[in-house]
Structure formats: structure tokens, C-alpha cells
N, C-alpha and C. Protein backbone atom coordinates (compact mmCIF):
# COMPACT_ATOMS: atom_id res chain seq x y z
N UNK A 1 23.92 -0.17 -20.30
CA UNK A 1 24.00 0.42 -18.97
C UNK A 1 24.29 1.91 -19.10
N UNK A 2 23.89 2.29 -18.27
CA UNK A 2 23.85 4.10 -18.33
C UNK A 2 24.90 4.34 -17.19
N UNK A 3 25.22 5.76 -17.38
CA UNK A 3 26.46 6.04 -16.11
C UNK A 3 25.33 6.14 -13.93
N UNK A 4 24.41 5.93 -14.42
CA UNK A 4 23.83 5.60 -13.06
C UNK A 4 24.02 4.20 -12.48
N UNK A 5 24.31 3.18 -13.70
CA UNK A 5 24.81 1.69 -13.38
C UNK A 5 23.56 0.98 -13.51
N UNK A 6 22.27 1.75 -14.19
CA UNK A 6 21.05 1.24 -14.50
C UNK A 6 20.63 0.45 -15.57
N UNK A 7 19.93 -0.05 -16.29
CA UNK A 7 19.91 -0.24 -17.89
C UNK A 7 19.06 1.01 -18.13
N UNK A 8 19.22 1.20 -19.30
CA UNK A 8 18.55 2.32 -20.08
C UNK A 8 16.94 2.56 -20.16
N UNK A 9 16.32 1.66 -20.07
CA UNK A 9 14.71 1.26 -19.29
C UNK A 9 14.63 2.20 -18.20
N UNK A 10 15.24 1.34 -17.74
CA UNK A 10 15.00 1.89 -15.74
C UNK A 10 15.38 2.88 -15.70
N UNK A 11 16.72 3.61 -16.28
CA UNK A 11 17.04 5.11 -15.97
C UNK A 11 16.44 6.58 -16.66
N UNK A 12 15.77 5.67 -17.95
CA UNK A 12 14.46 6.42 -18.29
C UNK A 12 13.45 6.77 -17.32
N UNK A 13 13.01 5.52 -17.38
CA UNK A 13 11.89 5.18 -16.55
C UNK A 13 11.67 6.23 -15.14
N UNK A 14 13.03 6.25 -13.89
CA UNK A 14 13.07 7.19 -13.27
C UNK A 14 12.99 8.63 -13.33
N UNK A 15 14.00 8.83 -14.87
CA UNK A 15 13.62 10.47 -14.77
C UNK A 15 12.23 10.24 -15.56
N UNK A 16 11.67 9.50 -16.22
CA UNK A 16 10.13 10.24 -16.65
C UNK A 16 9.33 10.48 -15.08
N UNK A 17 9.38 9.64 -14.02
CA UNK A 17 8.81 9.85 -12.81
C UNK A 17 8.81 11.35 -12.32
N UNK A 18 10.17 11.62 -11.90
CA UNK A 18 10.95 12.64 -11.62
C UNK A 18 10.44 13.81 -12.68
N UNK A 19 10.04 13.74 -13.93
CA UNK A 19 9.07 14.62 -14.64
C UNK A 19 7.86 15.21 -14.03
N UNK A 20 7.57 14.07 -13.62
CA UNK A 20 5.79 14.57 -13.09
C UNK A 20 5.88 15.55 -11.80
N UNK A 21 7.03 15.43 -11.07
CA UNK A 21 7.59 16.16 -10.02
C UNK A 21 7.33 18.00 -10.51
N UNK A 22 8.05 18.01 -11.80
CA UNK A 22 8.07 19.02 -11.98
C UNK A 22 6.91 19.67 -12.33
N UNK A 23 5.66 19.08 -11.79
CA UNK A 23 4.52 19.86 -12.29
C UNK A 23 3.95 20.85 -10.66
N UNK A 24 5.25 20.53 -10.24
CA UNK A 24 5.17 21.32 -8.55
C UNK A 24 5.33 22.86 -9.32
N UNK A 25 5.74 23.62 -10.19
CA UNK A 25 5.84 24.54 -10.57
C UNK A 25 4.45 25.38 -11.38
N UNK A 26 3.67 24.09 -10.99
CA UNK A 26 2.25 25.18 -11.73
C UNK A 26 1.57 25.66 -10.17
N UNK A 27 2.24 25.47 -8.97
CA UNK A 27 1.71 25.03 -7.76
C UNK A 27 0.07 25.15 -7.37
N UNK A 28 0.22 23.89 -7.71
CA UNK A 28 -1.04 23.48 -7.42
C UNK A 28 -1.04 22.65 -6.02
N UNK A 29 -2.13 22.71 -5.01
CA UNK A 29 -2.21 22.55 -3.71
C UNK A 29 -1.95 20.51 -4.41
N UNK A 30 -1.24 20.20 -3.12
CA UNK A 30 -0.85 19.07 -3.52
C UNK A 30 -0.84 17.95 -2.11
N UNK A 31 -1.10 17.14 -1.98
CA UNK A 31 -0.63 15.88 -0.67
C UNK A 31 -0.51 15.02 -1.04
N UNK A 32 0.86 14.24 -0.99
CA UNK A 32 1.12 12.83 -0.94
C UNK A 32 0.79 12.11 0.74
N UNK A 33 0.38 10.79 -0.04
CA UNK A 33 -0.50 9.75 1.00
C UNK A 33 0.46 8.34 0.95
N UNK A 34 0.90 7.91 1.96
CA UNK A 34 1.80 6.22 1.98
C UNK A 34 0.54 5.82 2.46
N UNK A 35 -0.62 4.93 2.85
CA UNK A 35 -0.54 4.05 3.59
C UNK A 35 0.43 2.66 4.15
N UNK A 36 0.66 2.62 4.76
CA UNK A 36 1.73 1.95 5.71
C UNK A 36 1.25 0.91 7.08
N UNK A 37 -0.54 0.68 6.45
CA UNK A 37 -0.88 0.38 7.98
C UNK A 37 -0.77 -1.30 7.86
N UNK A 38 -0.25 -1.69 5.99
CA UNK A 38 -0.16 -2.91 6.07
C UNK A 38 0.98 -2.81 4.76
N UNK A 39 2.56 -3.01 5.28
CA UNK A 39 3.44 -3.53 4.38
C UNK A 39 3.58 -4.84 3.31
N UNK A 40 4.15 -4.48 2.55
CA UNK A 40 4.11 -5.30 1.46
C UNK A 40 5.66 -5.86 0.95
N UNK A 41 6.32 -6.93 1.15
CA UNK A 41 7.45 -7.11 0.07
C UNK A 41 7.52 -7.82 -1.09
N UNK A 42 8.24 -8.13 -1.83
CA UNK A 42 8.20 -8.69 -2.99
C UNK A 42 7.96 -8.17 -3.90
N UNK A 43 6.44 -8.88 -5.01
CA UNK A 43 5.98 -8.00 -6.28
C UNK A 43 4.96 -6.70 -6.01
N UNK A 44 4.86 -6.88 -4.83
CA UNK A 44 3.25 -6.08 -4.00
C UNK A 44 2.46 -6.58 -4.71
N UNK A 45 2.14 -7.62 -5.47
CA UNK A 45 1.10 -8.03 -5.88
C UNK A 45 1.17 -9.62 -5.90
N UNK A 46 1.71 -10.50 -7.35
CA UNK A 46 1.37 -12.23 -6.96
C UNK A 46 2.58 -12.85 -5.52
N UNK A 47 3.51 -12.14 -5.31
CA UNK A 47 4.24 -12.94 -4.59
C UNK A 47 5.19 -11.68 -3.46
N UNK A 48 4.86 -12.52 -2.67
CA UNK A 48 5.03 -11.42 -1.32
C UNK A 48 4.48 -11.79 0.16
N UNK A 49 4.55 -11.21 1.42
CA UNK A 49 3.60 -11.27 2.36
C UNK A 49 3.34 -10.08 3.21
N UNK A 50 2.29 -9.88 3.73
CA UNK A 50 2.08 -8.83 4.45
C UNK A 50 3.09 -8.96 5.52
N UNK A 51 2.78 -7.67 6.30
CA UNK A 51 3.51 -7.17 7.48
C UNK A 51 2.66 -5.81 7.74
N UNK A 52 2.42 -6.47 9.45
CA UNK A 52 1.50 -5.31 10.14
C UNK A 52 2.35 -3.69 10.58
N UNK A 53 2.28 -2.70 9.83
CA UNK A 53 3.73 -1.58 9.83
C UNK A 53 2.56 -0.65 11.07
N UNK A 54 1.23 -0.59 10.87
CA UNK A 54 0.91 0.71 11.42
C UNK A 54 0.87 2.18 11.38
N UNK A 55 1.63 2.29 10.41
CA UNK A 55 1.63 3.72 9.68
C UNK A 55 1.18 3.89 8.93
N UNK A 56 0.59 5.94 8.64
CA UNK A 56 0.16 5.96 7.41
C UNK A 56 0.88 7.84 7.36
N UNK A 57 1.96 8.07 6.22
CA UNK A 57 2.31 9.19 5.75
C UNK A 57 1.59 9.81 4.85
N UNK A 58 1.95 11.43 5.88
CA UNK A 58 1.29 12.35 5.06
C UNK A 58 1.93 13.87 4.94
N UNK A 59 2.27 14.08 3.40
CA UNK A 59 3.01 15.10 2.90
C UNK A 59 2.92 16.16 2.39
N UNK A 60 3.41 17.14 2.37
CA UNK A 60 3.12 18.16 0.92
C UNK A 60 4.42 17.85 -0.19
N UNK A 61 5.52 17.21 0.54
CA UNK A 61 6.39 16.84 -0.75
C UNK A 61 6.75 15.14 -0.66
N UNK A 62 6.46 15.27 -2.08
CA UNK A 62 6.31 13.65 -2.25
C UNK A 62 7.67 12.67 -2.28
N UNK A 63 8.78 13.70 -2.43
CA UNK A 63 10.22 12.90 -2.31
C UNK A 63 10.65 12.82 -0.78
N UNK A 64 9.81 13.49 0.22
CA UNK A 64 10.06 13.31 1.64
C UNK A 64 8.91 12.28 1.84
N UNK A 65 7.77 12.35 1.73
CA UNK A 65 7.29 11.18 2.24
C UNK A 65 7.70 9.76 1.33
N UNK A 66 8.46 9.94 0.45
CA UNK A 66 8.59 8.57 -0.27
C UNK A 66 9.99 7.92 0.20
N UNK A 67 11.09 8.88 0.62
CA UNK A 67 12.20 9.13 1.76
C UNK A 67 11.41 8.22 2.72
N UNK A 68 10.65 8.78 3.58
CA UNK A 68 10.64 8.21 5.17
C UNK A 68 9.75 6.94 4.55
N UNK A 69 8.96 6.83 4.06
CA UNK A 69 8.49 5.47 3.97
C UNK A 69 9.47 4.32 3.59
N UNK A 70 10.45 4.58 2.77
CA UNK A 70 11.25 3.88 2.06
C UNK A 70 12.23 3.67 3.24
N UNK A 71 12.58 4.17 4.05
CA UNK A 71 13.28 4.24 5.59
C UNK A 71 12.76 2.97 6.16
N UNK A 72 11.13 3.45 6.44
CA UNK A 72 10.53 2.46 7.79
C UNK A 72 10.40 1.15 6.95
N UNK A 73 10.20 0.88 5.31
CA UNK A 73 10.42 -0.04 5.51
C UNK A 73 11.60 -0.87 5.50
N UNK A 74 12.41 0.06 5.59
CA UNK A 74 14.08 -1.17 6.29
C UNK A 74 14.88 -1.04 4.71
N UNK A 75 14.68 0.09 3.89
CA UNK A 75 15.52 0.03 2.53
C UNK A 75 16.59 1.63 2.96
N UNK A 76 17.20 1.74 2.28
CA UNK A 76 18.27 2.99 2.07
C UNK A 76 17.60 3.88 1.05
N UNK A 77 16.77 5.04 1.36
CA UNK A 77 16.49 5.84 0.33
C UNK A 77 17.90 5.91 -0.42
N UNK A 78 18.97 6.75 0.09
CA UNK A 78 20.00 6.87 -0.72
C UNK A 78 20.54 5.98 -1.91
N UNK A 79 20.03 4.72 -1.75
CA UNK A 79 20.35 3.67 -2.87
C UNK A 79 19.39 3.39 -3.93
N UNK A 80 18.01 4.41 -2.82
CA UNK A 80 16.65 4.15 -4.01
C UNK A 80 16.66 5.01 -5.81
N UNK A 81 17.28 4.18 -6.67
CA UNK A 81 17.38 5.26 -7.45
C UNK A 81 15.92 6.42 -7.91
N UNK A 82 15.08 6.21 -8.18
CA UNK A 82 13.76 7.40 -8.02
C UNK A 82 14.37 8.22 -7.22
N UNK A 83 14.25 7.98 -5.91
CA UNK A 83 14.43 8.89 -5.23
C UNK A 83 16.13 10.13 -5.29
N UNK A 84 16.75 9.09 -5.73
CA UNK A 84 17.99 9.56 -5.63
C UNK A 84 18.29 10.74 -6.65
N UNK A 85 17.70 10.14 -8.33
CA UNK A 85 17.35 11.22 -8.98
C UNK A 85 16.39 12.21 -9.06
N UNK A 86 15.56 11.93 -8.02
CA UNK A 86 15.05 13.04 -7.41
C UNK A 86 15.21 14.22 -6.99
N UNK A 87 16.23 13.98 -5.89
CA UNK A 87 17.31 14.81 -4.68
C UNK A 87 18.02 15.58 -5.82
N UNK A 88 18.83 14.40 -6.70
CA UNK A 88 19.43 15.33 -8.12
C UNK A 88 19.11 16.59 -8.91
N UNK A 89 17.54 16.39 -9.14
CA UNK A 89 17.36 17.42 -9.53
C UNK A 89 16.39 18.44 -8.65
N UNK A 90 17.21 18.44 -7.97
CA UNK A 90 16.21 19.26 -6.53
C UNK A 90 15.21 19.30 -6.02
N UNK A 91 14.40 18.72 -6.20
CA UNK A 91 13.20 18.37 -5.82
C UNK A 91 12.83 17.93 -4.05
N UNK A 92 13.91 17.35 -3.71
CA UNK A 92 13.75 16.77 -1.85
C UNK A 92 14.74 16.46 -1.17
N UNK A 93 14.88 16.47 0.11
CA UNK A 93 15.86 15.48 0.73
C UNK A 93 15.46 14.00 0.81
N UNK A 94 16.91 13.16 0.43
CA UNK A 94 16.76 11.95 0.82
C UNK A 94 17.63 11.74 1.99
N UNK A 95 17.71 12.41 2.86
CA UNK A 95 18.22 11.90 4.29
C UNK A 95 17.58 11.82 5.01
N UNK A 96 16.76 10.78 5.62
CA UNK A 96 15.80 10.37 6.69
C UNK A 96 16.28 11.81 7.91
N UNK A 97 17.25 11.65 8.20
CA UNK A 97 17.89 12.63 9.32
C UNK A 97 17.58 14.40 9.18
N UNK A 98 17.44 14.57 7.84
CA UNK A 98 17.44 15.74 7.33
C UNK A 98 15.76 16.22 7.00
N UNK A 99 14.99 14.92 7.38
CA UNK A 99 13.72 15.34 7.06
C UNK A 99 12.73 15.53 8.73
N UNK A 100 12.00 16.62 8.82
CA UNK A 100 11.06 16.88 9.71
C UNK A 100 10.04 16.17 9.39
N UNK A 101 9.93 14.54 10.85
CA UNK A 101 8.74 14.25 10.40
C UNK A 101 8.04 14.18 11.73
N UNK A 102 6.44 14.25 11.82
CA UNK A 102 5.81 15.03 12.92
C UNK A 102 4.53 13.68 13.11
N UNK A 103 4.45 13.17 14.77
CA UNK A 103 3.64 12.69 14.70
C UNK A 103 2.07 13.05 15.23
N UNK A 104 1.62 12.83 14.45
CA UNK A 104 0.25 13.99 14.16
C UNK A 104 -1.00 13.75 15.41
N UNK A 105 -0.57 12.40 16.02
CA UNK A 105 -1.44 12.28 17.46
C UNK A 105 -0.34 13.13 18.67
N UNK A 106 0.43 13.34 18.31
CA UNK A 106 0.82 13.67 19.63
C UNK A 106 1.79 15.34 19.50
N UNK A 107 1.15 15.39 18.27
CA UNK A 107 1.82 16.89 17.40
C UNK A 107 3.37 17.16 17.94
N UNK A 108 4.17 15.88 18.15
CA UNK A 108 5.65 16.02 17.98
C UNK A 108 6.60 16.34 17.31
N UNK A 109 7.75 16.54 16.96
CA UNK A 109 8.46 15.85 16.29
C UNK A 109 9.39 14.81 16.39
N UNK A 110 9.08 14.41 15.79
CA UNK A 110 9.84 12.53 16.06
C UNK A 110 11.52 12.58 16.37
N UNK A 111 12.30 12.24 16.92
CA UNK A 111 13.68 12.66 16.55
C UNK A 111 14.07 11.72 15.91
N UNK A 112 15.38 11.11 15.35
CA UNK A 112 16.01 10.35 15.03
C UNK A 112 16.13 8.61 15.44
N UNK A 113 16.20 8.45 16.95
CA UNK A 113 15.56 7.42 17.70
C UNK A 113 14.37 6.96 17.53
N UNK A 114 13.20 8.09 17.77
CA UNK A 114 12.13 7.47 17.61
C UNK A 114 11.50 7.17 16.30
N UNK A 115 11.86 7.88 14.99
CA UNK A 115 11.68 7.47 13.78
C UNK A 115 12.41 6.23 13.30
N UNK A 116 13.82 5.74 13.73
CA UNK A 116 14.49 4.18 13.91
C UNK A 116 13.46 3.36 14.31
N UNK A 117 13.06 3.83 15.42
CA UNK A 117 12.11 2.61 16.43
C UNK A 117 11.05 2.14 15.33
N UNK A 118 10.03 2.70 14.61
CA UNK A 118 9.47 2.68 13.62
C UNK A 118 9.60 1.82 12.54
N UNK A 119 11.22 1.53 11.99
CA UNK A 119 11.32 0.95 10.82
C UNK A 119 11.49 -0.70 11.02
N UNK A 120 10.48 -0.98 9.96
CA UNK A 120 9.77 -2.75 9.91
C UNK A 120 11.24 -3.41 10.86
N UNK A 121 10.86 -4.21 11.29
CA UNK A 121 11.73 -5.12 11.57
C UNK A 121 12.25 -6.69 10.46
N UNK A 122 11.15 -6.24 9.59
CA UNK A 122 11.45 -7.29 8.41
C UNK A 122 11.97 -6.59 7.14
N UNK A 123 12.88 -6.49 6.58
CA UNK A 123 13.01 -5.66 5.52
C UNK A 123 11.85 -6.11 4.02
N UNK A 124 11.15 -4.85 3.77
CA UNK A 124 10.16 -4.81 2.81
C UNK A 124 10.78 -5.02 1.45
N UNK A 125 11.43 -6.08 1.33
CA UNK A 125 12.36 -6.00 -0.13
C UNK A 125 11.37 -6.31 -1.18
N UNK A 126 11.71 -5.49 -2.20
CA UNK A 126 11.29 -5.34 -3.09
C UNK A 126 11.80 -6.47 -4.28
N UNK A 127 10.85 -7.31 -5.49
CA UNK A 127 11.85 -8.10 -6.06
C UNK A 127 11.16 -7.73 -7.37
N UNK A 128 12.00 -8.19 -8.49
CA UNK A 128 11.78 -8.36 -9.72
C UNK A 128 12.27 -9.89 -10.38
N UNK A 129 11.53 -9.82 -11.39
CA UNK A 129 11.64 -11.64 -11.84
C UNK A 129 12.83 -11.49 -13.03
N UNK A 130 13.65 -12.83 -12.78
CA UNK A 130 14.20 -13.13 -13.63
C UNK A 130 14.66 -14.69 -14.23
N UNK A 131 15.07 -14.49 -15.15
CA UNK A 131 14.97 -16.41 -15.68
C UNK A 131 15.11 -17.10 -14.63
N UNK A 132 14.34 -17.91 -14.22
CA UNK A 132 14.02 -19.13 -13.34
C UNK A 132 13.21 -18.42 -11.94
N UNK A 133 13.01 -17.35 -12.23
CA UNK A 133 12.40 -17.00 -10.47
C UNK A 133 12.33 -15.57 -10.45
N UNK A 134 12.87 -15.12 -9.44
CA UNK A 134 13.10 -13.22 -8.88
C UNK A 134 13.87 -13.59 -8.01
N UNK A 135 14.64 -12.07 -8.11
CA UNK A 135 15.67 -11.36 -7.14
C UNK A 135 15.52 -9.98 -6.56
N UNK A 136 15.92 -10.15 -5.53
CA UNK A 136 15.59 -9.06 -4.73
C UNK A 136 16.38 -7.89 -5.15
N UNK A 137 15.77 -6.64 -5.05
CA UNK A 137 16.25 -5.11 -5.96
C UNK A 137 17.51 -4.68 -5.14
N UNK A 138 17.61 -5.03 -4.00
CA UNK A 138 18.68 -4.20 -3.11
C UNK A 138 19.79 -5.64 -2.62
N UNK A 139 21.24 -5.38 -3.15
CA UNK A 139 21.72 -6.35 -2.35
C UNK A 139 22.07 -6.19 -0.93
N UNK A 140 22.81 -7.15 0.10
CA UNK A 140 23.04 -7.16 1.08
C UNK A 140 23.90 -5.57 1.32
N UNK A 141 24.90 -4.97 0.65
CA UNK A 141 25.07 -3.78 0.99
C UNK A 141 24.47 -2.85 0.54
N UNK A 142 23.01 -2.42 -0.38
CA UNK A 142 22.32 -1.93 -0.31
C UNK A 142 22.59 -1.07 -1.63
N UNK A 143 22.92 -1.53 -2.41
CA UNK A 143 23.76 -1.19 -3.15
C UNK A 143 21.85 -1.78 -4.00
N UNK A 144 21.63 -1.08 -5.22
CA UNK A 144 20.44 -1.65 -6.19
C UNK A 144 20.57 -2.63 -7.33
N UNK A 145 20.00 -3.41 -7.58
CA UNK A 145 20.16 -4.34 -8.98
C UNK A 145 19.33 -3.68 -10.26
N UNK A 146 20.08 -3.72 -11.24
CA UNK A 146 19.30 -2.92 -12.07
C UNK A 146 17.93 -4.27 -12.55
N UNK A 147 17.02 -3.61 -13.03
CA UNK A 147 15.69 -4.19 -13.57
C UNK A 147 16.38 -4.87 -14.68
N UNK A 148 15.78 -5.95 -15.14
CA UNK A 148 15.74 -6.80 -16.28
C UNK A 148 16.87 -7.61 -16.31
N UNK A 149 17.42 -7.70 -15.22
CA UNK A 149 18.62 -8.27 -15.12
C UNK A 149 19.72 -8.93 -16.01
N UNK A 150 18.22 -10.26 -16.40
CA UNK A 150 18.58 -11.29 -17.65
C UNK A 150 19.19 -10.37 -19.08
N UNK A 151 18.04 -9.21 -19.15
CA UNK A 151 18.58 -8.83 -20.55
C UNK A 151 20.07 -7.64 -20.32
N UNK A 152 20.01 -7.01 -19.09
CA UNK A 152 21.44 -6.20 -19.26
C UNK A 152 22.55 -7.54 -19.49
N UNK A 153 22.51 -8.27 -18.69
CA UNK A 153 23.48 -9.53 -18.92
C UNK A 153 23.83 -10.09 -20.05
N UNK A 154 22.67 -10.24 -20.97
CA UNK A 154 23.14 -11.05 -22.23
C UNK A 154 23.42 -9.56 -22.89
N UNK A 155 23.34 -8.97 -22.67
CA UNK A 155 23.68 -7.55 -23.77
C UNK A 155 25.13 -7.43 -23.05
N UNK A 156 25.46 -7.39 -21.97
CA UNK A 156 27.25 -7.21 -21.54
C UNK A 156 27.46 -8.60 -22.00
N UNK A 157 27.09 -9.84 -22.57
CA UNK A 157 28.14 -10.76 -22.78
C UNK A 157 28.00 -10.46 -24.25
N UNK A 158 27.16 -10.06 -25.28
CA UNK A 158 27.53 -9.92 -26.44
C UNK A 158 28.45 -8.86 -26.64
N UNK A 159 28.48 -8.00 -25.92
CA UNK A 159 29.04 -6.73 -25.81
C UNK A 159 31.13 -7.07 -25.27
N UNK A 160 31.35 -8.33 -24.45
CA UNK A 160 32.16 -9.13 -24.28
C UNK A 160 32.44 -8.31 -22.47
N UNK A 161 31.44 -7.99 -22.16
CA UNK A 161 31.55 -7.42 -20.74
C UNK A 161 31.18 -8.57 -19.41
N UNK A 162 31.71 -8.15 -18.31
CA UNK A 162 31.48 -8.90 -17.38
C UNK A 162 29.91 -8.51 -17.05
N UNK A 163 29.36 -9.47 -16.33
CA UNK A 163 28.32 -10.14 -16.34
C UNK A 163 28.12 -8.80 -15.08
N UNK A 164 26.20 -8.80 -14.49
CA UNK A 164 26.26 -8.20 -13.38
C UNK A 164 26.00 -8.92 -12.38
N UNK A 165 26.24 -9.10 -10.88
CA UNK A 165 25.82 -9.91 -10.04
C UNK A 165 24.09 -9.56 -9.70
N UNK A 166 23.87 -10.48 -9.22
CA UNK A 166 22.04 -9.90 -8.93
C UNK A 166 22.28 -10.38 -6.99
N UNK A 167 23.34 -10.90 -6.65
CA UNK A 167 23.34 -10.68 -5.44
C UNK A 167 24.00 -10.19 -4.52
């Protein structure tokens, strides 16, 4: 486990993401794209179900549109680690509140209310598999489960550490 509370995979894994970020410094004209007009939870791929969201984001910075998408669908950017080490190394805001987002039929800006109104009414949880099944990435306080669950676990019990919860 790393001091983010991640395993060492995953907290790689994020800052190599958070790398590619930094290629904002050759500035090159850039847009990030969510489609959003059909949500996804689970693996987004064998196991999951749709959900009709209706949206589709569009950015010049990719830690704000990955912010508000991660919003509407019913998660806590702030708990999203990507994103979080994102914000870290300056790259975006992750406060839904703190971000200007504009709706492009009616050239508004959305306030706070009406960007709420927006977010899924089903939460888009995200899961990863572990011995006997999958668990969902975010627990009930929103708090994240690290990836690989099974193996940080048997590495804290050889290690003679308490176990991690996955719920």
C-alpha cells in the first residue's frame, strides 16, 4: 500500500495517466469528449447495465470534464483517485462547484441546482472483480477500494496487517 491508501499498481497506474496530462505543455489545440447519452456501471463492458443519462461533455481541460462527468454520474470526484492526483499536481479543479459548466443549447451557465438536477439518479458504480465475484470501487461513504483487492489483502496478512474492507 502506498501513502494514497492505494496498492502500488493503481497508484502507479494514476500518476502514469496524470503524465499524459502533462503533454498540455507542448500546447497543442486539444478537446476532451464524455459521451454521456448512454451510462454505463459496473465493468463498462461484460457486466453492467445501461442507463439513459442524455448528456454529452465537451472540454478544453480534460480533468474538468472528467470532474463533471464523474459528478452526473452520482460518484465524488474528490474520492476519484485519477482525478484527485490530478488536482495534485495542478492540472484542474475537482470541485463540481468550482467548475464553469455551460449549456451549449441554451448558451447558459448551469448553476449549482441545475447541474445537481442532471446527476443519474442511479449511481454509475464502477466495479472490479475479486475472488468469487466483484466489488464495487466506491464504498457507501465514498471513500475508494483499492484495485486488486484479493492481492493487497494476502500481502497485509503475510505482512501480519489488518485486512482491507472492500465494503
Amino acid at each position: 500500500m502506498t501513502d494514497s491508501g492505494l496498492s502500488l499498481f493503481e497508484d502507479r497506474f494514476y500518476h502514469k495517466l496524470c503524465d499524459t496530462l502533462a503533454l498540455r505543455s507542448l500546447e497543442i489545440p486539444r478537446l476532451a469528449v464524455v459521451n454521456g447519452l448512454i451510462g454505463r456501471d459496473g465493468t463498462a463492458f461484460n457486466e453492467g447495465d445501461n442507463y439513459p443519462l442524455g448528456w454529452t461533455l465537451i472540454g478544453e481541460n480534460e480533468v474538468h470534464v472528467d470532474t463533471t462527468g464523474t459528478y452526473l454520474m452520482g460518484l465524488d470526484p474528490v474520492q476519484t483517485p485519477y482525478l484527485r492526483f490530478a488536482h495534485e499536481r495542478g492540472f484542474g479543479e475537482i470541485d463540481p462547484a468550482r467548475i464553469e459548466v455551460v449549456d451549449l443549447a441554451t448558451k447558459s451557465t448551469l448553476s449549482g441546482d441545475e447541474l445537481a438536477a442532471q446527476v443519474s439518479d442511479h449511481v454509475l458504480m464502477p466495479i472490479s472483480r475479486r475472488e468469487g465475484g466483484y466489488y464495487d470501487r466506491f464504498r457507501t461513504d465514498g471513500s475508494v477500494v483499492p484495485w486488486r483487492i484479493d492481492d493487497v489483502n494476502a500481502q497485509h496478512t503475510k505482512d501480519g496487517l489488518d485486512t482491507i474492507p472492500f465494503m
